[in-house]
Every structure is written in C-alpha cells, then in structure tokens.
C-alpha atoms as a PDB file:
ATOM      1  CA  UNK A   1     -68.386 -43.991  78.154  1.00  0.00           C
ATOM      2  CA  UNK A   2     -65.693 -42.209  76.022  1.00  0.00           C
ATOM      3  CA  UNK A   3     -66.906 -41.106  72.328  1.00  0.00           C
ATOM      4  CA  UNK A   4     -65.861 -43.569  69.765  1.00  0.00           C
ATOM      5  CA  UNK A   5     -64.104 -41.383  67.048  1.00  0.00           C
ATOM      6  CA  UNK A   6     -66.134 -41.414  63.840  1.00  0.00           C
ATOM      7  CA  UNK A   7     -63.523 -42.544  61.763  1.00  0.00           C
ATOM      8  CA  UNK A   8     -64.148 -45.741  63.625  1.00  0.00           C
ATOM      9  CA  UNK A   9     -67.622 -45.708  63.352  1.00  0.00           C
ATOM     10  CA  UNK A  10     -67.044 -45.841  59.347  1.00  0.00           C
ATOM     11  CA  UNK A  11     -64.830 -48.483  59.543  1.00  0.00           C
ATOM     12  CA  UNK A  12     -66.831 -50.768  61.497  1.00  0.00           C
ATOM     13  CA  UNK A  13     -68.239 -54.200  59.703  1.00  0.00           C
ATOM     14  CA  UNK A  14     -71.076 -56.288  61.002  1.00  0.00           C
ATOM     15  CA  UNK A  15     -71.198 -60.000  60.514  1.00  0.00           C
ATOM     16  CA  UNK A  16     -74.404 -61.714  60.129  1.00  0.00           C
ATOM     17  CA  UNK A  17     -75.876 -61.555  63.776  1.00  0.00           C
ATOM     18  CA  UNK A  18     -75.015 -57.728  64.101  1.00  0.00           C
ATOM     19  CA  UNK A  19     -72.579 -57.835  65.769  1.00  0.00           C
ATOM     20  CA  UNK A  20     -68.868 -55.512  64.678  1.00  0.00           C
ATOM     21  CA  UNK A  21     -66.781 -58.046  62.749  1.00  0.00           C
ATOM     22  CA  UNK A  22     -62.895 -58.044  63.237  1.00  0.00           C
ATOM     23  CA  UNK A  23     -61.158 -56.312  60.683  1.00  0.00           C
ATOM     24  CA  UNK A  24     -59.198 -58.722  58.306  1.00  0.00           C
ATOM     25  CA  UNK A  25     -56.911 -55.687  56.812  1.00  0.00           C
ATOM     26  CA  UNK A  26     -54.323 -53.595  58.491  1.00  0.00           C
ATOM     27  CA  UNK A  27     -56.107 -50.846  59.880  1.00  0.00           C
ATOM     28  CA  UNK A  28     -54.770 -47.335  57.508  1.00  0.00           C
ATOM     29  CA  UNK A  29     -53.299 -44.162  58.841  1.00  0.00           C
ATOM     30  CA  UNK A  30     -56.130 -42.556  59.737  1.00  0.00           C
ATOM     31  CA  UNK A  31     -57.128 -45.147  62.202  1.00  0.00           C
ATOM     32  CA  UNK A  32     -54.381 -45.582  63.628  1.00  0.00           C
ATOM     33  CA  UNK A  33     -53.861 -41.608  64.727  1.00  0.00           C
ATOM     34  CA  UNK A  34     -57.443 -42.024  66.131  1.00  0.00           C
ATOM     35  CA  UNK A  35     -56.093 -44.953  68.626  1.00  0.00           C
ATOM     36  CA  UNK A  36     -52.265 -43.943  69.052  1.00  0.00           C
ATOM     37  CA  UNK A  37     -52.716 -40.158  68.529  1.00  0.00           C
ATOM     38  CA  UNK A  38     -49.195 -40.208  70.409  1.00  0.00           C
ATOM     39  CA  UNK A  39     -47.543 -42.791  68.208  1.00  0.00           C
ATOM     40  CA  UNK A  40     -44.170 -41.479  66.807  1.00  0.00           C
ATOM     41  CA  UNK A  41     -45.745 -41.301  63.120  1.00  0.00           C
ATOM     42  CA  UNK A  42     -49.205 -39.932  64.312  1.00  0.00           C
ATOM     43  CA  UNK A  43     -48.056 -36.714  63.191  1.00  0.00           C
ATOM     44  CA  UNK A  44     -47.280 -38.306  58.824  1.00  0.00           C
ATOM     45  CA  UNK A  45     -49.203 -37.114  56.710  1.00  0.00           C
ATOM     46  CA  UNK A  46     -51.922 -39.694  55.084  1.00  0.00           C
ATOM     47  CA  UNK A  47     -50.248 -39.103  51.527  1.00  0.00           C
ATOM     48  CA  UNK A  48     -46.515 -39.329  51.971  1.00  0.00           C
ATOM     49  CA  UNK A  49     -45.215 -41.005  49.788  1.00  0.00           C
ATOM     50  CA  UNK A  50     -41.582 -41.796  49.099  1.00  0.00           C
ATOM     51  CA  UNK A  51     -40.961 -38.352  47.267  1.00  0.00           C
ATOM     52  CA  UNK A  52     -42.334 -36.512  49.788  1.00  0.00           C
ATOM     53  CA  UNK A  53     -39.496 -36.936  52.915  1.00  0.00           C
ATOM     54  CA  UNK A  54     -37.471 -34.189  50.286  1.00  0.00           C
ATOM     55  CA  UNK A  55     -39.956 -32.024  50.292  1.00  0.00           C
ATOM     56  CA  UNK A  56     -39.393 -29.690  53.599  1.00  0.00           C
ATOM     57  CA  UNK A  57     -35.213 -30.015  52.751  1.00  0.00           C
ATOM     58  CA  UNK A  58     -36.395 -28.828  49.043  1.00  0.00           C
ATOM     59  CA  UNK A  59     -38.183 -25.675  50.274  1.00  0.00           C
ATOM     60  CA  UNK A  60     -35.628 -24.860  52.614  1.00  0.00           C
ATOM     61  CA  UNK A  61     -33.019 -24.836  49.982  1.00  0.00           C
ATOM     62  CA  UNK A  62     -35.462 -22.768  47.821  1.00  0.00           C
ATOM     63  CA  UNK A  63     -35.659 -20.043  50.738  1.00  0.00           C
ATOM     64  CA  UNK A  64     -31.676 -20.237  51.206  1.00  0.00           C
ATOM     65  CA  UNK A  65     -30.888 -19.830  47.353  1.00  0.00           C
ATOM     66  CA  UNK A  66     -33.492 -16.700  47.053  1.00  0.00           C
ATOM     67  CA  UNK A  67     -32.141 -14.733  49.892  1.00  0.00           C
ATOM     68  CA  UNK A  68     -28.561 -15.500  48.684  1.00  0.00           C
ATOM     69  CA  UNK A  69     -29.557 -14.398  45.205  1.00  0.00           C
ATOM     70  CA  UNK A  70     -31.368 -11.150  46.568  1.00  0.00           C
ATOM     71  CA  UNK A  71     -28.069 -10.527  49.368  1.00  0.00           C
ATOM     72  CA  UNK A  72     -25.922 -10.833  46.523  1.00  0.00           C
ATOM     73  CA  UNK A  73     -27.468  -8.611  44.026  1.00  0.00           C
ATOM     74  CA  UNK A  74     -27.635  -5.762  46.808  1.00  0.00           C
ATOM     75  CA  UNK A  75     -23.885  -6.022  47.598  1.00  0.00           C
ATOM     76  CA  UNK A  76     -22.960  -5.943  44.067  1.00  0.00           C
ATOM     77  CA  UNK A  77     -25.646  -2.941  43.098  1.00  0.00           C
ATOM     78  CA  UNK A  78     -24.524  -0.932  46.710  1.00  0.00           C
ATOM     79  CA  UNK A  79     -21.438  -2.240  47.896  1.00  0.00           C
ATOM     80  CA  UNK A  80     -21.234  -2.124  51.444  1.00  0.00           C
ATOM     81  CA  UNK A  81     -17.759   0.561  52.621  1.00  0.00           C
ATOM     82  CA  UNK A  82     -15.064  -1.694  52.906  1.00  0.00           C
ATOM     83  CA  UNK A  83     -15.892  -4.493  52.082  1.00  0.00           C
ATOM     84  CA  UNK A  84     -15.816  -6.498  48.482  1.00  0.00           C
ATOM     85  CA  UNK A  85     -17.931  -9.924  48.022  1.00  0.00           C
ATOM     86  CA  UNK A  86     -17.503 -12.455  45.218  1.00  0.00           C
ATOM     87  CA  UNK A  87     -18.690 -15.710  44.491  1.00  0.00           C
ATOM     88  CA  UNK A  88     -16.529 -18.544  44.642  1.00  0.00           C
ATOM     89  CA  UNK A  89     -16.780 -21.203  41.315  1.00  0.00           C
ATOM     90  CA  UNK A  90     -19.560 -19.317  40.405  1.00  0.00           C
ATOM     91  CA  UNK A  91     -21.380 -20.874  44.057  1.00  0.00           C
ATOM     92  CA  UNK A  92     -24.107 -18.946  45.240  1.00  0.00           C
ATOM     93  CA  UNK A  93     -23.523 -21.069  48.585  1.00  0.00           C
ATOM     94  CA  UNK A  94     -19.506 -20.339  48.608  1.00  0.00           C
ATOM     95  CA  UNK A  95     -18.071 -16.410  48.920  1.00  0.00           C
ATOM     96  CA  UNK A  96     -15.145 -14.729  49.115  1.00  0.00           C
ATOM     97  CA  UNK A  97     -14.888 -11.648  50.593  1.00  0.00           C
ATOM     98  CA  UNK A  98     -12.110  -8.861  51.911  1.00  0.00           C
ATOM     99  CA  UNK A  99     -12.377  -6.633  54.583  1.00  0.00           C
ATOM    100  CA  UNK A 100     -10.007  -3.604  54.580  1.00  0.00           C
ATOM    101  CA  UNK A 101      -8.310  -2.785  57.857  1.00  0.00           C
ATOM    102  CA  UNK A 102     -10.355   0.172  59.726  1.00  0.00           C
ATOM    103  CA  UNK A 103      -7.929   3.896  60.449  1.00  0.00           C
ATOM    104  CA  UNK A 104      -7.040   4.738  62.956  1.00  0.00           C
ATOM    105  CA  UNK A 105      -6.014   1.136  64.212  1.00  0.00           C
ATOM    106  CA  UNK A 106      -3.511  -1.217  63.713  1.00  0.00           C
ATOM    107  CA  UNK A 107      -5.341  -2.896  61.065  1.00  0.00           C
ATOM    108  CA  UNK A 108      -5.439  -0.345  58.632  1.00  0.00           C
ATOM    109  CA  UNK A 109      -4.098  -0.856  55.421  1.00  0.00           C
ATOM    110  CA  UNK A 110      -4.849  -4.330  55.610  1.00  0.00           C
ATOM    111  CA  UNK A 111      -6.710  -6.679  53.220  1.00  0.00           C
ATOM    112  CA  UNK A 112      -8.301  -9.609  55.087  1.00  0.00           C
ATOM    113  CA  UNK A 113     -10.166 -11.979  52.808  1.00  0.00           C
ATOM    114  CA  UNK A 114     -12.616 -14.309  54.178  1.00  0.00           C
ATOM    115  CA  UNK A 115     -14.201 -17.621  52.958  1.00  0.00           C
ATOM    116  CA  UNK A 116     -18.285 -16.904  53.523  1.00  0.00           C
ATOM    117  CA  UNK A 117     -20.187 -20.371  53.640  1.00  0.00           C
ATOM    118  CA  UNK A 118     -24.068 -20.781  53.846  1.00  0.00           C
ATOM    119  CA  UNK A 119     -25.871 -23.627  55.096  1.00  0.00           C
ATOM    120  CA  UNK A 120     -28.947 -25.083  53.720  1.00  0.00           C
ATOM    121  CA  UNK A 121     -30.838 -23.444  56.802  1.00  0.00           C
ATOM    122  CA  UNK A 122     -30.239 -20.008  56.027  1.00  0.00           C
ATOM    123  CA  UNK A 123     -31.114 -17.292  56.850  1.00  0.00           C
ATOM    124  CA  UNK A 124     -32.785 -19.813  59.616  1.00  0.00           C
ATOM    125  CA  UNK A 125     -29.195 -20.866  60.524  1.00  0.00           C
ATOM    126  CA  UNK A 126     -26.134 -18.218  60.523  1.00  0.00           C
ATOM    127  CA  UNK A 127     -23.458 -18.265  57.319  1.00  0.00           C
ATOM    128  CA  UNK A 128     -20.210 -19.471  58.326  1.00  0.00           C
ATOM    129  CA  UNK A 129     -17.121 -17.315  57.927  1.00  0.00           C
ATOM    130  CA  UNK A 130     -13.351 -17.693  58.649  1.00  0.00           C
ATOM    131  CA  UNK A 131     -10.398 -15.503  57.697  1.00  0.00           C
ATOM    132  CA  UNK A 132      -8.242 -16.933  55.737  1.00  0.00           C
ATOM    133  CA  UNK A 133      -5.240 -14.494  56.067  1.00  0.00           C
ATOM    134  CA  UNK A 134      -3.568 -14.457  59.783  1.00  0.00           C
ATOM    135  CA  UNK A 135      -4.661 -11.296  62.402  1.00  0.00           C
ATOM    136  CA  UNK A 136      -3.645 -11.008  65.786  1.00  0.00           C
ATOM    137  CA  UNK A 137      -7.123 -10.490  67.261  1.00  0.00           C
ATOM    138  CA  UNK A 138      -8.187 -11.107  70.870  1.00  0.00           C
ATOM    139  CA  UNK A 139     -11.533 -12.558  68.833  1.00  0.00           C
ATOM    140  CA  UNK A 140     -10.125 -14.168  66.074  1.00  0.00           C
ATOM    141  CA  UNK A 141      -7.882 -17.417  65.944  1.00  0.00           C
ATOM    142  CA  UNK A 142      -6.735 -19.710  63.128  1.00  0.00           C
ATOM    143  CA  UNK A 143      -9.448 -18.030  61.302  1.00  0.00           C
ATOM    144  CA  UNK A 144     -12.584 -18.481  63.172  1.00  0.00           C
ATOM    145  CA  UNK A 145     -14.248 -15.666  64.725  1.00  0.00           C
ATOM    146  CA  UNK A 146     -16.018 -15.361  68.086  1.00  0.00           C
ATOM    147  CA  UNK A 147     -19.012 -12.496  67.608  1.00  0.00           C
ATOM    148  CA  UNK A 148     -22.204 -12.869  68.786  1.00  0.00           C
ATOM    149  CA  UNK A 149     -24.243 -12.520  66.221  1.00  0.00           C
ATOM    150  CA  UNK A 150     -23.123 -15.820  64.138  1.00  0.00           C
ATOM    151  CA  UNK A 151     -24.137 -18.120  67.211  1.00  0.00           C
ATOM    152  CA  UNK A 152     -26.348 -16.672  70.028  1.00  0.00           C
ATOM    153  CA  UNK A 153     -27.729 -13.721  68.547  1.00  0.00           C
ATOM    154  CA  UNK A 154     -27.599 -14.896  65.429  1.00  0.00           C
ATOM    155  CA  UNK A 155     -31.657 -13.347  63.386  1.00  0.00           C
ATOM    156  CA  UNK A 156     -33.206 -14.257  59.894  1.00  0.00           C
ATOM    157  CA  UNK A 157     -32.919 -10.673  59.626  1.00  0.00           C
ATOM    158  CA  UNK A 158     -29.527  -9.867  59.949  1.00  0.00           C
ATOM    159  CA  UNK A 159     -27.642  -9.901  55.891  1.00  0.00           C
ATOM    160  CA  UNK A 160     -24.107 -10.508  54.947  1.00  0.00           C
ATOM    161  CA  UNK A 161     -23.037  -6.826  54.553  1.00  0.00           C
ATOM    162  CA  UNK A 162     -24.142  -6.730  58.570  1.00  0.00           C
ATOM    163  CA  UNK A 163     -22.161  -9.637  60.125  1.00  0.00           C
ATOM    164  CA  UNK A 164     -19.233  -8.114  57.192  1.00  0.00           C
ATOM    165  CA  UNK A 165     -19.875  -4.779  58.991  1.00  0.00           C
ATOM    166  CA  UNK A 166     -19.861  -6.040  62.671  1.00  0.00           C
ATOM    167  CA  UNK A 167     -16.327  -7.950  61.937  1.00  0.00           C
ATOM    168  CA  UNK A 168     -15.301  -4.258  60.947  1.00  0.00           C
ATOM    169  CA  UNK A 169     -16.444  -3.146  64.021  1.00  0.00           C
ATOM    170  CA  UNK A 170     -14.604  -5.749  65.955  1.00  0.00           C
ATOM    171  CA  UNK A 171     -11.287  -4.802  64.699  1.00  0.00           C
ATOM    172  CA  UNK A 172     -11.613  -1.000  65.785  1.00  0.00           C
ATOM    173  CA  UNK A 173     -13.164  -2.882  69.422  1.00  0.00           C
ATOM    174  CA  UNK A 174     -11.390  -5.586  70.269  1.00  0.00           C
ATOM    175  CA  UNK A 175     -13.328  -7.673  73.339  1.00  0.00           C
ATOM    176  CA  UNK A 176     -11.189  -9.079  75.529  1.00  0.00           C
ATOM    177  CA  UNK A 177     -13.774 -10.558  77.869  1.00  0.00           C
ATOM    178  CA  UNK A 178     -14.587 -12.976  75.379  1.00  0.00           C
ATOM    179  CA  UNK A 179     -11.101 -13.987  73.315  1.00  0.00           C
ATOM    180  CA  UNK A 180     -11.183 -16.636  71.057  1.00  0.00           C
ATOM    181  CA  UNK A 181      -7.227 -16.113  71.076  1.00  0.00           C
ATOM    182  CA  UNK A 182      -6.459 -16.033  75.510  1.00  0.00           C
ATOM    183  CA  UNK A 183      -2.820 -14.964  74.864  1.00  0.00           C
ATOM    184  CA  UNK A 184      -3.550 -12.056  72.332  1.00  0.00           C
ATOM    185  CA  UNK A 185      -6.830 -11.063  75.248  1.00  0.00           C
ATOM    186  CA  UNK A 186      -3.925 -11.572  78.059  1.00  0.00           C
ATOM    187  CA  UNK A 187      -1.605  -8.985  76.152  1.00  0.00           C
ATOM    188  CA  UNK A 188      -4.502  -6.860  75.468  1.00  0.00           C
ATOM    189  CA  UNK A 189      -5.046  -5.824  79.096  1.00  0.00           C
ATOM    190  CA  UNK A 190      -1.593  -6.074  80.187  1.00  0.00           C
ATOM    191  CA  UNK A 191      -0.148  -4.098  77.355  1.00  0.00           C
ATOM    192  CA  UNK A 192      -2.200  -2.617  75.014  1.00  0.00           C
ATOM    193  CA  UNK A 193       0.777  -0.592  73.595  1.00  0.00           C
ATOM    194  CA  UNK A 194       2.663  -3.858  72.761  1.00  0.00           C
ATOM    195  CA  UNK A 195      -0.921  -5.583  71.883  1.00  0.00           C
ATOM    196  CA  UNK A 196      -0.998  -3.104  69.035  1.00  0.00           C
ATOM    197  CA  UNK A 197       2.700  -3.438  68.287  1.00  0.00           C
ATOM    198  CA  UNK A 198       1.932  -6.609  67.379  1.00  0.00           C
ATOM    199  CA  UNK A 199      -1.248  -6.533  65.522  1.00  0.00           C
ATOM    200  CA  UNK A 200       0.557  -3.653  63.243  1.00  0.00           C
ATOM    201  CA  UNK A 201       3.313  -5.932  62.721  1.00  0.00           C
ATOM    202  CA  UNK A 202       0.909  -9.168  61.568  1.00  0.00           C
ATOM    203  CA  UNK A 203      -0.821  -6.580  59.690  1.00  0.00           C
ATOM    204  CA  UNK A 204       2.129  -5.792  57.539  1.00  0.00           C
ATOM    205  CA  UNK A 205       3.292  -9.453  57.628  1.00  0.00           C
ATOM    206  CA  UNK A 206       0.257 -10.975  56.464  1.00  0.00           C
ATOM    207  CA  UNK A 207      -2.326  -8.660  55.213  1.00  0.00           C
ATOM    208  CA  UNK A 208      -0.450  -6.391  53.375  1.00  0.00           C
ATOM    209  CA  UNK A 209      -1.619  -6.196  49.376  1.00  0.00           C
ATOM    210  CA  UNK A 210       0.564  -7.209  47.060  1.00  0.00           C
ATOM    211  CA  UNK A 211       1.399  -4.826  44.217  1.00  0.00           C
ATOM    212  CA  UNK A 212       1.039  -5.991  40.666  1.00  0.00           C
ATOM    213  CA  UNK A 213       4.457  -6.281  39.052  1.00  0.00           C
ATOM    214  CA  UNK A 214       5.062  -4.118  36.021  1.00  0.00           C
ATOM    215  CA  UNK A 215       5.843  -5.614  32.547  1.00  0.00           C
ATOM    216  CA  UNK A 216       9.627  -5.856  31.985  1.00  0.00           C
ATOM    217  CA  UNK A 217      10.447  -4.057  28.773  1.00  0.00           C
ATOM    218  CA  UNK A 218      11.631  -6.570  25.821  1.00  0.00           C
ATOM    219  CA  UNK A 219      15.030  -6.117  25.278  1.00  0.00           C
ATOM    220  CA  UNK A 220      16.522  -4.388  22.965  1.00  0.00           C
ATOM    221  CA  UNK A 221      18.123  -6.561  19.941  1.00  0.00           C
ATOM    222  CA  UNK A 222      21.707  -5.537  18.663  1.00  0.00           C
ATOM    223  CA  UNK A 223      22.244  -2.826  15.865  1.00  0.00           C
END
C-alpha cells in the first residue's frame, strides 16, 4: 500500500464515528503538489503572491544593469585600440560606438559607428549590434552582422570590447563561407582584387570622417 504523504495525514478530519471526514475547503497548495506533483503549477511557490511574478524579471535586470555599469566603466578607464563607446541619451541599455577601419585593408581610414543594444537577459543573452554607416562586407549587410559569437557561440563571459574587437577582426578576415551579403562573398572568391576595389571605394563613400569646418573670419567693415 503506497505511503500516504504526511501532509495528508495533518490534514485529515474525523467525524464522530472515526472515520476521515471530507474536506469542506479547497484543499491549499501544499496538498495539492502532494496529489498532482506533475500539475503545471506544482512547481509555485506556496507564497506567491501577486508581486512576486516580477521578481525573477527584476533580478535579471539587476544582473544586466551591473555588468553594463562595470563594462562601461572599463572601456571608458582602458579604452579598448580602436574602438570608442558612448552611451546613447544617457542609456546604460543603448550605445554608440565607432570602429576605425584596420591597415593594411581596404577599410582603413574608416569610421564605422555602430548602435550597441542590450537585452534584459544579458550577459545571459548576446547585445545586439548593427552598423549604421554602409560597408561592403561579405559578413555584413544593411547593418547586421553575421559572427559567431553574437548567436551560437555567444558566453556570459565574453564583454563588449571582445565582440567590438572580433568585428575588427572580421574586417582584416573577411569569411566568405558564411556571407550575410552572397553577392559581396560571390565577388570575394571570384575577384578579390575588384572585391577590395570596391570595399575601398564604400570606404571613402561612406565611412570617411568628416572634417570640422573652420570659422569664417567676420568681415571686415569699411574705413
């Protein structure tokens, strides 16, 4: 005969020949695990209450916001070589950042600024970044980048200044077995000559800094 979970046993009332009298309230929580341990609320907590379905999301967003604060701080304090981070509106969940064009490729001399987002999962979940300047990149198109490590191999402990650093890399090493832009991958192995023609030329187009403009002199009034 199975065991009769003690819970039970406590809850049990005996009407006036001995014998267990029916409940008259809705069995609680407790009770109820003990019978349907595979019930889909089995698993809630005997104290929820209404406050406490924010709880996890309020934790998570107290993890994200302390490891943006401390990423932030550190790229400030030691920026990382070429590349610049800012916050956008004052947003600790919105940055903007720049990337300069490596040497020695036809990016250099570039400035590509990026919007940085984070979601309320991170560092669980990977930021989200997009160029916002145009590149001719086999990996790159209309912005969005296709690297590894912001979906697959994506880790808690990878930072910023590393997935900034790894986009660096990706310019100098273009990988054409994975394109996010098929034409630019296409011209990459059938021409890398004209591939790079073109990259230059996008580079200079697009990506170029623009020089402040000097102050025009007053001019001088009539003697």
């Amino acid at each position: 005969m199975p065991r009769v979970p003690r819970v039970l046993i406590r809850r049990m009332r005996l009407d006036a020949n001995g014998r267990p009298r029916a409940a008259t309230q809705r069995p609680d929580r407790a009770v109820r695990d003990a019978v349907a341990p595979n019930r889909s609320d089995a698993a809630e907590p005997a104290d929820a209450g209404p406050g406490d379905a924010t709880q996890a999301t309020g934790h998570e967003d107290n993890v994200c916001a302390r490891r943006i604060r401390k990423e932030i701080a550190m790229m400030t304090s030691n920026p990382t070589e070429g590349c610049t981070v800012t916050l956008v509106d004052d947003s600790i969940y919105t940055w903007s950042a720049v990337i300069l064009g490596p040497s020695n490729t036809p990016y250099e001399g570039g400035h590509f600024p990026l919007e940085i987002k984070f979601p309320t999962g991170y560092p669980f979940k990977p930021p989200l970044l997009k160029f916002l300047t145009k590149i001719y990149h086999c990996n790159i198109a209309n912005g969005n980048i296709c690297v590894d490590i912001l979906s697959t191999a994506w880790s808690p402990s990878l930072t910023v200044d590393k997935v900034l650093l790894s986009i660096q890399s990706l310019l100098s090493d273009p990988n054409s077995d994975s394109p996010m832009n098929s034409a630019a991958a296409a011209m990459f192995k059938k021409d890398r000559v004209e591939y790079d023609r073109l990259a230059r030329e996008w580079t200079a187009r697009y990506a170029k800094p623009v020089a402040p403009t000097a102050p025009t002199a007053p001019p001088t009034p009539p003697q």
